[in-house]
C-alpha atoms as a PDB file:
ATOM      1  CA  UNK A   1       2.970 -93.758   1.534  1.00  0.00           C
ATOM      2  CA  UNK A   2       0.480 -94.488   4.547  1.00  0.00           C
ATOM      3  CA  UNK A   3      -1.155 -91.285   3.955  1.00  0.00           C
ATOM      4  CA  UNK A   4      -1.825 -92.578   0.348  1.00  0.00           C
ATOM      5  CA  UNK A   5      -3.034 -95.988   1.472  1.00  0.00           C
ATOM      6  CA  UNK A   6      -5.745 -93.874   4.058  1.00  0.00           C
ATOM      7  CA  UNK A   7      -7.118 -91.993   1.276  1.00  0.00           C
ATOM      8  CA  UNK A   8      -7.001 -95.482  -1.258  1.00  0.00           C
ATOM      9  CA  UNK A   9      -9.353 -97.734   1.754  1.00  0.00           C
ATOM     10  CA  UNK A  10     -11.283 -94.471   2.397  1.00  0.00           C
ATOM     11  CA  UNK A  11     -11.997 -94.133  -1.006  1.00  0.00           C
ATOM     12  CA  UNK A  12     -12.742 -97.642  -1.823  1.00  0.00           C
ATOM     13  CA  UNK A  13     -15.295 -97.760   1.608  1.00  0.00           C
ATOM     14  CA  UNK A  14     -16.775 -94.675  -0.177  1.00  0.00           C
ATOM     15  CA  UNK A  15     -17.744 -96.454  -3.188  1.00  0.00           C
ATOM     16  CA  UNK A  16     -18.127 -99.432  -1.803  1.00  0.00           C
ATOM     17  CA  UNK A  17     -20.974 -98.017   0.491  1.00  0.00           C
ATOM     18  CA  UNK A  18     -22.544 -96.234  -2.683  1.00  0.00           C
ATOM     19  CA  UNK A  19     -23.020 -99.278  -4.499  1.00  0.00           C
ATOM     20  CA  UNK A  20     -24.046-100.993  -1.487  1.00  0.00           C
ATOM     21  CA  UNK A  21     -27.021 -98.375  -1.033  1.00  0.00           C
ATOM     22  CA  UNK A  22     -27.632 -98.938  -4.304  1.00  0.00           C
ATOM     23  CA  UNK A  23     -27.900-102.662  -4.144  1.00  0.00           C
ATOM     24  CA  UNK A  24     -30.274-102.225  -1.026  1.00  0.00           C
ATOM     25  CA  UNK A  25     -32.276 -99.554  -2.577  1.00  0.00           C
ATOM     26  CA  UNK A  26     -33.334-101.885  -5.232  1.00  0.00           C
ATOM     27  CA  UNK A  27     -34.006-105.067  -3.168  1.00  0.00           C
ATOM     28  CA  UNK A  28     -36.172-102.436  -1.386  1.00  0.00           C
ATOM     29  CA  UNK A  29     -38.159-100.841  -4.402  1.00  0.00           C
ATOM     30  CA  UNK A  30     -38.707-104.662  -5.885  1.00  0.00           C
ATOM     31  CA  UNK A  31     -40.120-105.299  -2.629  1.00  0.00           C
ATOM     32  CA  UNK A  32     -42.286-102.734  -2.078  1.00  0.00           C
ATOM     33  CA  UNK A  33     -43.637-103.007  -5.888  1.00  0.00           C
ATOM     34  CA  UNK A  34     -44.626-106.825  -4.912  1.00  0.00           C
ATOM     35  CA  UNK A  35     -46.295-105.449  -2.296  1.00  0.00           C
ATOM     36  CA  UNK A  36     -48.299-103.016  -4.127  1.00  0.00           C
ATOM     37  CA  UNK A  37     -49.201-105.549  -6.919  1.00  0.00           C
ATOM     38  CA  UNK A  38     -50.507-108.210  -4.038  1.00  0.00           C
ATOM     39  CA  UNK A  39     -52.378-105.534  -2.431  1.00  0.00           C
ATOM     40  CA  UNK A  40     -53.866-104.679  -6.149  1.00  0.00           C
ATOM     41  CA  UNK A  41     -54.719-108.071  -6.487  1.00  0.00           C
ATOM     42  CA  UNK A  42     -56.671-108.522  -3.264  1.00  0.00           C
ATOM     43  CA  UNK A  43     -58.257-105.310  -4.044  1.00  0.00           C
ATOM     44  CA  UNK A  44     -59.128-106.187  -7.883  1.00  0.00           C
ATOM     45  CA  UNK A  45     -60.297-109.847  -6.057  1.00  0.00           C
ATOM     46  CA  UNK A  46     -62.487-108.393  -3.453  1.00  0.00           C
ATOM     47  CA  UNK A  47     -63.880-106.368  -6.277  1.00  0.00           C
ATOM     48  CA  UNK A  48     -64.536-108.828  -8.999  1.00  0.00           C
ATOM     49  CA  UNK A  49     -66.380-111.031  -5.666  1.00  0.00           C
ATOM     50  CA  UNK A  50     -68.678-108.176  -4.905  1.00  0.00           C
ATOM     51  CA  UNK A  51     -69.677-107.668  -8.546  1.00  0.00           C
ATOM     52  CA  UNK A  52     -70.138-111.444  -9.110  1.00  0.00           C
ATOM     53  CA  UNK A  53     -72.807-111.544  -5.729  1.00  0.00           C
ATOM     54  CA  UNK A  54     -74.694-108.385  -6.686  1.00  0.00           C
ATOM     55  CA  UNK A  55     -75.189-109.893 -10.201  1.00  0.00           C
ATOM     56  CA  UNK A  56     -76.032-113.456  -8.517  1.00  0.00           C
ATOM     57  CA  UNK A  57     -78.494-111.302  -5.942  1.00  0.00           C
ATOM     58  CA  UNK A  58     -79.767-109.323  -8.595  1.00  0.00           C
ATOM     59  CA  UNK A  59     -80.297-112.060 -11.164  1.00  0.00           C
ATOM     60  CA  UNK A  60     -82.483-114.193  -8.048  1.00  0.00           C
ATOM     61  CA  UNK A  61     -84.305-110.929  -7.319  1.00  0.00           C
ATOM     62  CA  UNK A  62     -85.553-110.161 -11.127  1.00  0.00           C
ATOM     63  CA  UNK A  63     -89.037-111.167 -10.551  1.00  0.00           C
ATOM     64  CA  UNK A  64     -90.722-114.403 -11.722  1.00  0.00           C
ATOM     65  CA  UNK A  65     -89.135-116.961 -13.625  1.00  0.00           C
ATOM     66  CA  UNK A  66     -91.349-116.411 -16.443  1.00  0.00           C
ATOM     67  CA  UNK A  67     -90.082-112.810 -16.717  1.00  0.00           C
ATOM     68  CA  UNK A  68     -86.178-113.939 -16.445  1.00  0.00           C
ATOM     69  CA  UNK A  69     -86.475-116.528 -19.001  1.00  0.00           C
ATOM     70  CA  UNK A  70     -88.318-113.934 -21.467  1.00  0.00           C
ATOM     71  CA  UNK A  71     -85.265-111.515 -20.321  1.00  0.00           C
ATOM     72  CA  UNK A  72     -82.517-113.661 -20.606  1.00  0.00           C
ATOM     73  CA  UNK A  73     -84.167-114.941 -24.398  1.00  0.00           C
ATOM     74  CA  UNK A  74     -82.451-112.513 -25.633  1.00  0.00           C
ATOM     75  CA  UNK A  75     -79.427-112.873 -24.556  1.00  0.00           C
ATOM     76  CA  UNK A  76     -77.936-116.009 -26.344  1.00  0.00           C
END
């Protein structure tokens, strides 16, 4: 009967550590998928910044107002 009950607790730590692993493995995938969608967001950020100053830089650099106003005419 104690030889039974061994194999019964080491079969229930068995399982039990396979659905803990399981349990962790998630926690750590959801984790590491915020991660990677923050980091994609500063990235996409820096990104949309850079394009918004070389379109304000290139917009102050077009030449004389005259010319931007006859560019940007056509436009609306």
């Amino acid at each position: 009967m104690a030889e039974l009950l061994i194999w019964l607790i080491a079969a229930l730590g068995a399982v039990g550590g396979v659905v803990l692993g399981r349990l962790l493995g998630r926690a750590e995938g959801k984790r590491t998928g915020r991660e990677e969608a923050h980091q994609d967001a500063r990235s996409d950020q820096i990104d949309r910044m850079d394009a918004g100053r070389k379109a304000v830089r290139d917009g102050r650099d077009a030449g004389a107002p005259a010319d931007r106003l006859r560019d940007n005419d056509n436009a609306w």
